[in-house]
PDB file of N, CA and C in Angstrom:
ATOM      1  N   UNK A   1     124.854 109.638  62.423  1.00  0.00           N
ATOM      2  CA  UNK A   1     123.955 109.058  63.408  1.00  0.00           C
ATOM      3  C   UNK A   1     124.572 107.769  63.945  1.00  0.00           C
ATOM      4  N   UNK A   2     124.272 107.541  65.219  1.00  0.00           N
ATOM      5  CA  UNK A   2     125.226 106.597  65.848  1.00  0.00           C
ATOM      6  C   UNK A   2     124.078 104.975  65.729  1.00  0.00           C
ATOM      7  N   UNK A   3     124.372 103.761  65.209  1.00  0.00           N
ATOM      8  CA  UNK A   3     123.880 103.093  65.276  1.00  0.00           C
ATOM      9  C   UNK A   3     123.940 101.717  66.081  1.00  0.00           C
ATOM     10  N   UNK A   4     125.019 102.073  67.133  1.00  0.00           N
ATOM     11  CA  UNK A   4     125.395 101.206  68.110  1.00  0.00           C
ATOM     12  C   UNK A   4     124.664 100.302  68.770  1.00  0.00           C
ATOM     13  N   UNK A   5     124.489  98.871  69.120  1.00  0.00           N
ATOM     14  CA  UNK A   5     123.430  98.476  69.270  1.00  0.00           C
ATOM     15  C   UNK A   5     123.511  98.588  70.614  1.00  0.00           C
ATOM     16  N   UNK A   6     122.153  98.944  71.222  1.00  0.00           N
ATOM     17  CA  UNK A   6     122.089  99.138  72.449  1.00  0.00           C
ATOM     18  C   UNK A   6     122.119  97.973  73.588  1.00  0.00           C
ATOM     19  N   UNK A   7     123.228  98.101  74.715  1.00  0.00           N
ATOM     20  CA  UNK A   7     123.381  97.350  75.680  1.00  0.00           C
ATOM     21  C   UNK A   7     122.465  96.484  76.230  1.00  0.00           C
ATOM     22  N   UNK A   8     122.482  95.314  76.287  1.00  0.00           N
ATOM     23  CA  UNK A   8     121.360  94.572  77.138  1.00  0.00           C
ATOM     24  C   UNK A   8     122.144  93.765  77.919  1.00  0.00           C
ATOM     25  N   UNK A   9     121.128  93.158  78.808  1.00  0.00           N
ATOM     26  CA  UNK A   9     121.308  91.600  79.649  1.00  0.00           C
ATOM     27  C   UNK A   9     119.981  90.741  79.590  1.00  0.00           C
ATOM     28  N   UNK A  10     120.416  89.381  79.781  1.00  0.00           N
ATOM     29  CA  UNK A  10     119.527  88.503  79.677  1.00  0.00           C
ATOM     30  C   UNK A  10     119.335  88.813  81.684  1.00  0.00           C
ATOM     31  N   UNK A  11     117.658  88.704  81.784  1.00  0.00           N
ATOM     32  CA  UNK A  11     116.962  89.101  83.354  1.00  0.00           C
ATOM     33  C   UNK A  11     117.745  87.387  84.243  1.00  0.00           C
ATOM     34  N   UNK A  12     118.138  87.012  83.922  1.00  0.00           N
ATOM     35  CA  UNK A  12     118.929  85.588  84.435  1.00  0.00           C
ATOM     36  C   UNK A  12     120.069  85.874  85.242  1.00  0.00           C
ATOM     37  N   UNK A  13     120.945  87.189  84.358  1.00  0.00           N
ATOM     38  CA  UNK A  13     122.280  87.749  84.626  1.00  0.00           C
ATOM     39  C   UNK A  13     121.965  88.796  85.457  1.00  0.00           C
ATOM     40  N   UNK A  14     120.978  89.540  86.090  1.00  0.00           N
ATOM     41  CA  UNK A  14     121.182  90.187  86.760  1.00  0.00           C
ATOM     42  C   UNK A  14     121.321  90.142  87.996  1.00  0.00           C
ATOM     43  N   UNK A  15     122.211  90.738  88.906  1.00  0.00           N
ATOM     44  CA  UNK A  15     123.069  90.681  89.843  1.00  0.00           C
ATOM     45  C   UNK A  15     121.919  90.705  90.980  1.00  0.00           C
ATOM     46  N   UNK A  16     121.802  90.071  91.902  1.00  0.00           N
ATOM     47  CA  UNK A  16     120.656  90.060  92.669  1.00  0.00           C
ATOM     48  C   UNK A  16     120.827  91.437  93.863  1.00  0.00           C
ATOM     49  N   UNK A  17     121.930  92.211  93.894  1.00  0.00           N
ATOM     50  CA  UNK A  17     122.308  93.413  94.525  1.00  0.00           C
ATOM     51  C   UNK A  17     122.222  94.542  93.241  1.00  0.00           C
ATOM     52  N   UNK A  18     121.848  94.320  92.281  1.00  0.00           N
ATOM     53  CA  UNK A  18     121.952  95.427  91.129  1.00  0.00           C
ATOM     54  C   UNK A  18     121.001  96.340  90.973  1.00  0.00           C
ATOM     55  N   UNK A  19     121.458  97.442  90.415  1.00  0.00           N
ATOM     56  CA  UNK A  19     121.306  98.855  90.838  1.00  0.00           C
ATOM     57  C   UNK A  19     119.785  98.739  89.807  1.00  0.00           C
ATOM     58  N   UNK A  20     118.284  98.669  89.923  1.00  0.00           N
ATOM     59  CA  UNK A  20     117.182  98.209  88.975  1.00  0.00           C
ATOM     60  C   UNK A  20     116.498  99.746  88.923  1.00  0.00           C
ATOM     61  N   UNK A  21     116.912 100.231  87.969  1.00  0.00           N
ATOM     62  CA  UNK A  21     115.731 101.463  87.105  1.00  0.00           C
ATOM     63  C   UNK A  21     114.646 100.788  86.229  1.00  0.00           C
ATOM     64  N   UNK A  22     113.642 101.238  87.158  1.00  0.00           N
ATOM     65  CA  UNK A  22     112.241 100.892  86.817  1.00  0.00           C
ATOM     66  C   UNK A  22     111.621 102.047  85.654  1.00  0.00           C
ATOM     67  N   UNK A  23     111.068 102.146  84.662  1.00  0.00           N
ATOM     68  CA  UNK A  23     110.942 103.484  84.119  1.00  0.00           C
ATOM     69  C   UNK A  23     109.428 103.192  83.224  1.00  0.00           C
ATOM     70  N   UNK A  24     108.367 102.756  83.780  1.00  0.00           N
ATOM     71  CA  UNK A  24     107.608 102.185  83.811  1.00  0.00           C
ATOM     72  C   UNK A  24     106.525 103.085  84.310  1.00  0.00           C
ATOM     73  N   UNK A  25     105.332 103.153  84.056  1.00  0.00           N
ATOM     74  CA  UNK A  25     104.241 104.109  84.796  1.00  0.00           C
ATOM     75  C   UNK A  25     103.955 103.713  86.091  1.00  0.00           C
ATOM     76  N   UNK A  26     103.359 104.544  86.665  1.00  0.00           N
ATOM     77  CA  UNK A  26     103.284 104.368  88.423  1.00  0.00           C
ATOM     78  C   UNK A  26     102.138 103.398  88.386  1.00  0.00           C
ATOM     79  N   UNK A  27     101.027 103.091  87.627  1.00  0.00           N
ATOM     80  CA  UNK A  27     100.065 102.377  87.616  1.00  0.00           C
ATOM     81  C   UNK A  27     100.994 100.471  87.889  1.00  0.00           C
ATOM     82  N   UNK A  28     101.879 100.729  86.328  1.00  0.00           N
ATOM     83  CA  UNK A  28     102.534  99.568  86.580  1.00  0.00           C
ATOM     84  C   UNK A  28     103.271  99.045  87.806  1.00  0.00           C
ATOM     85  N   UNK A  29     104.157 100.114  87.777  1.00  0.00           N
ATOM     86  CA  UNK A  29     105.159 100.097  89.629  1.00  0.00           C
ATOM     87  C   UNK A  29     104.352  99.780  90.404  1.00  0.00           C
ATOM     88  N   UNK A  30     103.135  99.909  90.497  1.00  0.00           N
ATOM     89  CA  UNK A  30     102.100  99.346  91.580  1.00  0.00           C
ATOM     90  C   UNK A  30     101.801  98.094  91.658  1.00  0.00           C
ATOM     91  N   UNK A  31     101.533  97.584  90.094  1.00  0.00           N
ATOM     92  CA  UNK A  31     101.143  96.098  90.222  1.00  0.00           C
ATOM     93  C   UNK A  31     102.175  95.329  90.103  1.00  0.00           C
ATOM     94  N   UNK A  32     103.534  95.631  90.169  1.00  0.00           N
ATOM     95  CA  UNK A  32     104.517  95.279  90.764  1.00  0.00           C
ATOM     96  C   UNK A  32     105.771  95.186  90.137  1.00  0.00           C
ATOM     97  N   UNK A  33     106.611  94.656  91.079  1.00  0.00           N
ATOM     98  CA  UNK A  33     107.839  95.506  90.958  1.00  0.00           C
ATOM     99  C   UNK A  33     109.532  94.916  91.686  1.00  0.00           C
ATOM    100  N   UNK A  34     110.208  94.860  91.232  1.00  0.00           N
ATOM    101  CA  UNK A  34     111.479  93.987  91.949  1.00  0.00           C
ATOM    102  C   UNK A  34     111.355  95.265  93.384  1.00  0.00           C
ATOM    103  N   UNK A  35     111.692  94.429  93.839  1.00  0.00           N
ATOM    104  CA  UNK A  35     112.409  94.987  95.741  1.00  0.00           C
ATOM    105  C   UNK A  35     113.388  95.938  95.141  1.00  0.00           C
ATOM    106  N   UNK A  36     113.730  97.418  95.927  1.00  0.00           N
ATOM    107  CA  UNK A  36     114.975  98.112  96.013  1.00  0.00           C
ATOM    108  C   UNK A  36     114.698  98.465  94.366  1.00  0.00           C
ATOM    109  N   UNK A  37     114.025  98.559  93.528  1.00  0.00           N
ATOM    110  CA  UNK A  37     114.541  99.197  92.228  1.00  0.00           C
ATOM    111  C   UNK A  37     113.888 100.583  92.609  1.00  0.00           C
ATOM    112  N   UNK A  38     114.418 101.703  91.697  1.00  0.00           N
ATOM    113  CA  UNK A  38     114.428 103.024  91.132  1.00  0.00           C
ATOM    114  C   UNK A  38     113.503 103.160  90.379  1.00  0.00           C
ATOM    115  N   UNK A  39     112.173 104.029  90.909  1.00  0.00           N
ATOM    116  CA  UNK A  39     110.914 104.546  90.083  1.00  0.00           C
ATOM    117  C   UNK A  39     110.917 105.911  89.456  1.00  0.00           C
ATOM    118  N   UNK A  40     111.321 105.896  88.073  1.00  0.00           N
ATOM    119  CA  UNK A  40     111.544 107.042  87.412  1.00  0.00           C
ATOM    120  C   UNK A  40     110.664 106.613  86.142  1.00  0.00           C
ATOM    121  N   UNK A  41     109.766 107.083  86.035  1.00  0.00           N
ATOM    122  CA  UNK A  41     108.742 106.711  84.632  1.00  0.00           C
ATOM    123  C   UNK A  41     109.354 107.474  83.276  1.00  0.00           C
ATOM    124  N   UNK A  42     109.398 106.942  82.457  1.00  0.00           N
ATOM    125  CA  UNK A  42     109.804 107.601  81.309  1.00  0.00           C
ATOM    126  C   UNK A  42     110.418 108.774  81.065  1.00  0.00           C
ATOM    127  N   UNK A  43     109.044 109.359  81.141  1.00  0.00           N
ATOM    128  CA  UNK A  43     108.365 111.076  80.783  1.00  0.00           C
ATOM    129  C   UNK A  43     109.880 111.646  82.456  1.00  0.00           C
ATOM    130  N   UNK A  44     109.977 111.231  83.137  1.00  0.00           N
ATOM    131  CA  UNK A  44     110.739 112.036  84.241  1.00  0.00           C
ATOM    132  C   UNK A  44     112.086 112.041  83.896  1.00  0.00           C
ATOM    133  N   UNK A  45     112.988 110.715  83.017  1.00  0.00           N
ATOM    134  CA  UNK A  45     114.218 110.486  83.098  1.00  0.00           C
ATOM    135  C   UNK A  45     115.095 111.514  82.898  1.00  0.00           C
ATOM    136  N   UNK A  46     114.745 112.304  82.043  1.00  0.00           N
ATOM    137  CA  UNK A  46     116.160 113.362  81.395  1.00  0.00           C
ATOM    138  C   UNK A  46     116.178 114.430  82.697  1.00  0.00           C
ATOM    139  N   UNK A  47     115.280 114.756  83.123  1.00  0.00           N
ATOM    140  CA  UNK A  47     114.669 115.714  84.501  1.00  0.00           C
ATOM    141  C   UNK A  47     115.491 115.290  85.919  1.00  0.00           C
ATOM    142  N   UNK A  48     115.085 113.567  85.656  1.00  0.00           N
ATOM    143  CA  UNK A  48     115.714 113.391  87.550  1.00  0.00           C
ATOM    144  C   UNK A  48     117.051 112.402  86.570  1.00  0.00           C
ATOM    145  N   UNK A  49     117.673 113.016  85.506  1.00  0.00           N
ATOM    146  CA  UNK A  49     119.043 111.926  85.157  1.00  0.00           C
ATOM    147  C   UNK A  49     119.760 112.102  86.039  1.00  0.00           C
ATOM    148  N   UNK A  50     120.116 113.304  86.744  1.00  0.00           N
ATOM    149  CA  UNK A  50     121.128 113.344  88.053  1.00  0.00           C
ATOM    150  C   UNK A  50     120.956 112.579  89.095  1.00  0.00           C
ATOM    151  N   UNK A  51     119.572 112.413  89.802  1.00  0.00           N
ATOM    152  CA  UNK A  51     119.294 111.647  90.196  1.00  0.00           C
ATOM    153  C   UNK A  51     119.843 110.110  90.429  1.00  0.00           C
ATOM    154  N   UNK A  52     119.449 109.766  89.228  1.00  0.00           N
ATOM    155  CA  UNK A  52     119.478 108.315  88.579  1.00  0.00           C
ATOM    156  C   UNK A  52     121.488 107.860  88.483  1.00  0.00           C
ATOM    157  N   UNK A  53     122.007 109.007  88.230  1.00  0.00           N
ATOM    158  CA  UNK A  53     123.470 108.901  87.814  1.00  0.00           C
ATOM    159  C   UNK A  53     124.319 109.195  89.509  1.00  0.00           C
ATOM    160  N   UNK A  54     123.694 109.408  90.377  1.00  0.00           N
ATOM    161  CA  UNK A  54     124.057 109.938  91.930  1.00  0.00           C
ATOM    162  C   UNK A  54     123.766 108.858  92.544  1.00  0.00           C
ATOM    163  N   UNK A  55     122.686 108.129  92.367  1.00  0.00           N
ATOM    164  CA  UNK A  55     122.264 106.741  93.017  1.00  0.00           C
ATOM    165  C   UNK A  55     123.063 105.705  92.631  1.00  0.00           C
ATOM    166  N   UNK A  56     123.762 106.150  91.225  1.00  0.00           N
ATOM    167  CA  UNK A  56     124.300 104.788  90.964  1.00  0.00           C
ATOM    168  C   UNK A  56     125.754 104.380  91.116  1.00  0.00           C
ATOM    169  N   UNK A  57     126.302 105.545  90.899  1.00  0.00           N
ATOM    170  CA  UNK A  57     127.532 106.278  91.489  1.00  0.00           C
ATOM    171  C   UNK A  57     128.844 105.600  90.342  1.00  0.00           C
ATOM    172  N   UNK A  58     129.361 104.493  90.845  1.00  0.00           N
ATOM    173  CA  UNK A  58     130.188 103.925  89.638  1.00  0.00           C
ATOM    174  C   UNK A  58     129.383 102.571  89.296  1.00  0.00           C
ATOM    175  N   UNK A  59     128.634 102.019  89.617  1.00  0.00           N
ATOM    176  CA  UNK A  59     127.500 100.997  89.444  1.00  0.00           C
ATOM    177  C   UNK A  59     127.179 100.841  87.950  1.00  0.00           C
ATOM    178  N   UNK A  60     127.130  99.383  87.403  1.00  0.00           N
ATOM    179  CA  UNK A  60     125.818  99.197  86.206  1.00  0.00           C
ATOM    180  C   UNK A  60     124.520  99.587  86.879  1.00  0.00           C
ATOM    181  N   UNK A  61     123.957 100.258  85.659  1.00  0.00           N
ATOM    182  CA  UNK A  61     122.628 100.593  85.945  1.00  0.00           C
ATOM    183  C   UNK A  61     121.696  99.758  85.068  1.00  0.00           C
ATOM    184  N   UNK A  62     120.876  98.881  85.970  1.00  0.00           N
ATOM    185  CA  UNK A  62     120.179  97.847  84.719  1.00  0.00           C
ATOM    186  C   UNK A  62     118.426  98.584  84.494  1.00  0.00           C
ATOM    187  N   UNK A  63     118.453  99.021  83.284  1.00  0.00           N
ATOM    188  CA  UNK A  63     117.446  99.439  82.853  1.00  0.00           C
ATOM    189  C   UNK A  63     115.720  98.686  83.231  1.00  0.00           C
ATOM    190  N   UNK A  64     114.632  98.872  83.492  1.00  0.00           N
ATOM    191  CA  UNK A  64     113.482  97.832  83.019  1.00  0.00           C
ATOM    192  C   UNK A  64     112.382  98.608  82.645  1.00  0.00           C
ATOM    193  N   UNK A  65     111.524  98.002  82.125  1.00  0.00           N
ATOM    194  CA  UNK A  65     110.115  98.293  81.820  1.00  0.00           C
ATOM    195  C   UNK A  65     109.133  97.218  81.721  1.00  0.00           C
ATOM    196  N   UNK A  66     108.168  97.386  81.315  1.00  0.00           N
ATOM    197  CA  UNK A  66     107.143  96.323  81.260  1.00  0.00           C
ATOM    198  C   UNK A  66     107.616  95.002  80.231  1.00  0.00           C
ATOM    199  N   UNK A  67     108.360  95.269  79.057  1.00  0.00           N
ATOM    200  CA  UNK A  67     108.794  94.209  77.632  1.00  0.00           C
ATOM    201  C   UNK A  67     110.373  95.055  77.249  1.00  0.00           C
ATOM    202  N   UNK A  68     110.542  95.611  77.678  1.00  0.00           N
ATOM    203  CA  UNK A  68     111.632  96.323  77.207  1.00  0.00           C
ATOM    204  C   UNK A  68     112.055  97.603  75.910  1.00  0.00           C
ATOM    205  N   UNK A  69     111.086  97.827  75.541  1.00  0.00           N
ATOM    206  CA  UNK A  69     111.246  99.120  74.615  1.00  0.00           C
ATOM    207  C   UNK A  69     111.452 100.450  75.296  1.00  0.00           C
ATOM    208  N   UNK A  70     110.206 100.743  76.310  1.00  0.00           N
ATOM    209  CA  UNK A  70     110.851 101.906  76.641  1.00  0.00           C
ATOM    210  C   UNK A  70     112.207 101.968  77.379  1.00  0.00           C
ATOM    211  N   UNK A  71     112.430 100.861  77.845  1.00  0.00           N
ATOM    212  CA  UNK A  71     114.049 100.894  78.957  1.00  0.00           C
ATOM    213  C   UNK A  71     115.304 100.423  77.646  1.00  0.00           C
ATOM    214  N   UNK A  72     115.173 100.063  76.946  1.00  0.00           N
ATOM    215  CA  UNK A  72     115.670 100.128  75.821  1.00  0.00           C
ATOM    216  C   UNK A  72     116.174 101.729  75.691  1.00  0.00           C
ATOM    217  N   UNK A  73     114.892 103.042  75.204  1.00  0.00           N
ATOM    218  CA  UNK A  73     115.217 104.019  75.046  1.00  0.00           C
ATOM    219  C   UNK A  73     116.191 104.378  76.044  1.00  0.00           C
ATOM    220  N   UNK A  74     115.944 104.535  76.976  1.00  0.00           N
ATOM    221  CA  UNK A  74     116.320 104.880  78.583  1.00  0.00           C
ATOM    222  C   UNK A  74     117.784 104.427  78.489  1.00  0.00           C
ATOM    223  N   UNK A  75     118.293 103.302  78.360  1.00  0.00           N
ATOM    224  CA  UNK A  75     119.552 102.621  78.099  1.00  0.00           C
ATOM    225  C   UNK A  75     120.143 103.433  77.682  1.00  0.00           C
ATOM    226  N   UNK A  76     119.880 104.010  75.932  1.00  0.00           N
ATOM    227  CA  UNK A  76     120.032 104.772  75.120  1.00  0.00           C
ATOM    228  C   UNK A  76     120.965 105.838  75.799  1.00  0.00           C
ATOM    229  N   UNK A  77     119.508 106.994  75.671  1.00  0.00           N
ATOM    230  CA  UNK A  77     120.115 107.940  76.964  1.00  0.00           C
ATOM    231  C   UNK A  77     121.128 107.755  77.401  1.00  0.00           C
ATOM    232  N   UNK A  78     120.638 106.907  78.603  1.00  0.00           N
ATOM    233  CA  UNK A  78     121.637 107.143  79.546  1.00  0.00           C
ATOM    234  C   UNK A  78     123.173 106.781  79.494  1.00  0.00           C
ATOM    235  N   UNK A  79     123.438 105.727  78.394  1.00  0.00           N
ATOM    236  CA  UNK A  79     125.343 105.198  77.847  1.00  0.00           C
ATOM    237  C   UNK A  79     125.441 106.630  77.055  1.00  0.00           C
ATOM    238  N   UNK A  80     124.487 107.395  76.360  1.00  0.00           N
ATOM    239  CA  UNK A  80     124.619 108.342  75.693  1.00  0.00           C
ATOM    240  C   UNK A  80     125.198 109.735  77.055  1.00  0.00           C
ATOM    241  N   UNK A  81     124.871 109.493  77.857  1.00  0.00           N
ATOM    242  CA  UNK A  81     125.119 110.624  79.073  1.00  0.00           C
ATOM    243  C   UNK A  81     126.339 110.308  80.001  1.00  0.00           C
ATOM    244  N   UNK A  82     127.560 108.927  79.510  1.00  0.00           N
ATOM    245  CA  UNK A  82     128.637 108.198  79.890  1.00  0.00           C
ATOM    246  C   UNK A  82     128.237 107.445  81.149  1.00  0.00           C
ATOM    247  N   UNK A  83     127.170 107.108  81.107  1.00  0.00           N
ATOM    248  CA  UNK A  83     126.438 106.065  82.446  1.00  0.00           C
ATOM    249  C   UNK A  83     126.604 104.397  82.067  1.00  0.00           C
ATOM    250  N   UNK A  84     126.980 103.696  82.548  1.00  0.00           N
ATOM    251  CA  UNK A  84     127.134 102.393  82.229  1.00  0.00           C
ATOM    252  C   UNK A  84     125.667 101.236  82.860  1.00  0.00           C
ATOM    253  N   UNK A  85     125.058 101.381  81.580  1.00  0.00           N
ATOM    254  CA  UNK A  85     123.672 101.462  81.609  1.00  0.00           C
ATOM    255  C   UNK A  85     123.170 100.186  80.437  1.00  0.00           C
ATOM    256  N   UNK A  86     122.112  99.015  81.088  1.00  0.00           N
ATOM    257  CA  UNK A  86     122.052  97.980  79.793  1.00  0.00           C
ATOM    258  C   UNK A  86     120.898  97.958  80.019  1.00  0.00           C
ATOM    259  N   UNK A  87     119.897  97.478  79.064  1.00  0.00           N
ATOM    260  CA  UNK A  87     118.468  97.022  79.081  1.00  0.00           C
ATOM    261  C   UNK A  87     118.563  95.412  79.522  1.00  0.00           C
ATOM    262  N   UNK A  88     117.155  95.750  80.078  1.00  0.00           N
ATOM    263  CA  UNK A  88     116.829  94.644  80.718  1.00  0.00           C
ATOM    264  C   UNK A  88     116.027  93.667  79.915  1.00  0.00           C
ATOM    265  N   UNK A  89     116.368  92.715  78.903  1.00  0.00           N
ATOM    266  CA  UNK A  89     115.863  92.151  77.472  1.00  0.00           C
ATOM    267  C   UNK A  89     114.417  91.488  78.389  1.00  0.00           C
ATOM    268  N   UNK A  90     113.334  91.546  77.829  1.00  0.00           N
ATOM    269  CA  UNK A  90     111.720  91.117  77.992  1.00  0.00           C
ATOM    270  C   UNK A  90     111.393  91.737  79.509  1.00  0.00           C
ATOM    271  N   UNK A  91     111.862  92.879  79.979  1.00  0.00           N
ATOM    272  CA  UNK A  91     111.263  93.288  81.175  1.00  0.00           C
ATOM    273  C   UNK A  91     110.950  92.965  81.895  1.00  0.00           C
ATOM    274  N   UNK A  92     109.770  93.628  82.951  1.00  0.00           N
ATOM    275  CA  UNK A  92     109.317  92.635  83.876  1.00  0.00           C
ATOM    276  C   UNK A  92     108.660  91.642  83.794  1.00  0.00           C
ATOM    277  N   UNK A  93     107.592  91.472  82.518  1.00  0.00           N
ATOM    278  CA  UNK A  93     107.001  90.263  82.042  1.00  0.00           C
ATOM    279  C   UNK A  93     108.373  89.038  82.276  1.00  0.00           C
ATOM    280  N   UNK A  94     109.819  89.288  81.574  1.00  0.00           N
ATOM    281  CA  UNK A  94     110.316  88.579  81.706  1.00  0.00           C
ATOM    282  C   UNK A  94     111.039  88.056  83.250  1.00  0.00           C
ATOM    283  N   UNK A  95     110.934  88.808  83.833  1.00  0.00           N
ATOM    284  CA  UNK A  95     111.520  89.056  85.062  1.00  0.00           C
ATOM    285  C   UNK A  95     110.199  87.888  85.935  1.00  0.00           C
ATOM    286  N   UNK A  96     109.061  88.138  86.019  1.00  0.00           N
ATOM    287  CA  UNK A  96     108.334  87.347  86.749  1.00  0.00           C
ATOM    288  C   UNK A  96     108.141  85.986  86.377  1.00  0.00           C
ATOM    289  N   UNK A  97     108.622  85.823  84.845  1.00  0.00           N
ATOM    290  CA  UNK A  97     108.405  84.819  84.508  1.00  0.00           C
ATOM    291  C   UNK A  97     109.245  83.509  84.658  1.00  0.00           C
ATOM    292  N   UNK A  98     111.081  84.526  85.300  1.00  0.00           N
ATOM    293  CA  UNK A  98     112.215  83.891  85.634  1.00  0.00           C
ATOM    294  C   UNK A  98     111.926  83.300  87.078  1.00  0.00           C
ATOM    295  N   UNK A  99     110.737  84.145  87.638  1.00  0.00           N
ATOM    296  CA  UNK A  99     110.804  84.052  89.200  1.00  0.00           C
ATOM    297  C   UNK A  99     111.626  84.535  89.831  1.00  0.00           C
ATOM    298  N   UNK A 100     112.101  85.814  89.591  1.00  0.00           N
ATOM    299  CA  UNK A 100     112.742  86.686  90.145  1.00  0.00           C
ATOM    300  C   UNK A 100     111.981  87.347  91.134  1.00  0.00           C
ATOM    301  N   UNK A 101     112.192  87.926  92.509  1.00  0.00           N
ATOM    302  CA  UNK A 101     111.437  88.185  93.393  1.00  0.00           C
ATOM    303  C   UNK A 101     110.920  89.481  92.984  1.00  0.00           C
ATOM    304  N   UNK A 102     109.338  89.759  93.540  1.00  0.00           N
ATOM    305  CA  UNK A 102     108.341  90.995  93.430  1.00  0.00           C
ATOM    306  C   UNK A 102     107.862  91.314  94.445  1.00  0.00           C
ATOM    307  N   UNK A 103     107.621  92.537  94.447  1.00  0.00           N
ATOM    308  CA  UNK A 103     106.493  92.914  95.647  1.00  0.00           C
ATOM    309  C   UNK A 103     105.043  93.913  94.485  1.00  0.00           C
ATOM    310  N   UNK A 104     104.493  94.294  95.100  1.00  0.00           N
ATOM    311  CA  UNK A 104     103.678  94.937  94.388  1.00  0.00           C
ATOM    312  C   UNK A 104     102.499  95.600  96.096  1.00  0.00           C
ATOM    313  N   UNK A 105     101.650  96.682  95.275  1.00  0.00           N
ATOM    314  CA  UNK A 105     100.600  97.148  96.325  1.00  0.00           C
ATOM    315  C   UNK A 105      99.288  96.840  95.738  1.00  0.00           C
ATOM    316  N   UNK A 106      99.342  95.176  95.059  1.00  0.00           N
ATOM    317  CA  UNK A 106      98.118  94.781  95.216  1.00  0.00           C
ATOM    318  C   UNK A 106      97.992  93.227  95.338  1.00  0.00           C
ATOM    319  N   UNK A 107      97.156  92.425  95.568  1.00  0.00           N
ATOM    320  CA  UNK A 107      96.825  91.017  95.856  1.00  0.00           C
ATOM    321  C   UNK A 107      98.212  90.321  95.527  1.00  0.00           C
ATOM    322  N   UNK A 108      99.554  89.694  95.907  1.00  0.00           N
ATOM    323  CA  UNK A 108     100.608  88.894  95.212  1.00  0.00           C
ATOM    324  C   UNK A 108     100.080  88.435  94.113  1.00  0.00           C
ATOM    325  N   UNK A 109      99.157  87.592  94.400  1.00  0.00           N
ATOM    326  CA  UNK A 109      98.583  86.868  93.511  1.00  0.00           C
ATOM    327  C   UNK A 109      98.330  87.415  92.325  1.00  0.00           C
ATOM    328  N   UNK A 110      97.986  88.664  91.959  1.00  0.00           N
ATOM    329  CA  UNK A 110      97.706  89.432  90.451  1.00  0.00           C
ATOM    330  C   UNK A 110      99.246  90.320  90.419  1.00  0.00           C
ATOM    331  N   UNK A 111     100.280  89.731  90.715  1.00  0.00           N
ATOM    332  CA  UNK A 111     101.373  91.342  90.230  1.00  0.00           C
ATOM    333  C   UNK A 111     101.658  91.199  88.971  1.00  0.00           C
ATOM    334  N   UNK A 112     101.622  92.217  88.484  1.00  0.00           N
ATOM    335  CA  UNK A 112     101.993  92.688  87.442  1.00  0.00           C
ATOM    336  C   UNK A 112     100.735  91.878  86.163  1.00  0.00           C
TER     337      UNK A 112
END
């Protein structure tokens, strides 16, 4: 069993053009969400991985989720499928909290 520790970045380091897999429920993606990221919820990844690996082409693919466990898994996966793929350490909680830019489809004021 492979116990490699799985790839991350601190949400500080990410590239403000970088390739953002969201993998998060659509409820969440709603209350918001970086600009330009990739909405693939969990439960879809292994299904649309072509997808996800066609969009990104030779690109890091920076993982997210709400705190980072499920994009953690997702990470997993996907370095497991030769994708050059890191988690996004404290998610979007951490991400809004950097003040990294959001949009969302409800009030700014409540995202996420």
């Amino acid at each position: 069993m492979n116990h490699a520790p799985i790839p991350s970045v601190d949400v500080r380091d990410v590239p403000a053009d970088a390739f953002l897999l969201d993998v998060r429920e659509p409820d969440e993606w709603a209350a918001g969400r970086a600009e330009g990221a990739l909405h693939v919820p969990i439960g879809e990844v292994v299904g649309r991985a072509a997808e996800v690996t066609e969009r990104a082409g030779d690109d890091r693919v920076y993982v997210v989720c709400r705190v980072g466990g499920r994009s953690a898994q997702v990470t997993q996966f996907l370095v497991a499928q030769g994708v050059d793929a890191v988690n996004v350490d404290g998610g979007m909680l951490s991400w809004a909290a950097a003040g990294r830019p959001m949009t969302g489809d409800t009030d700014p004021a409540h995202v996420l």
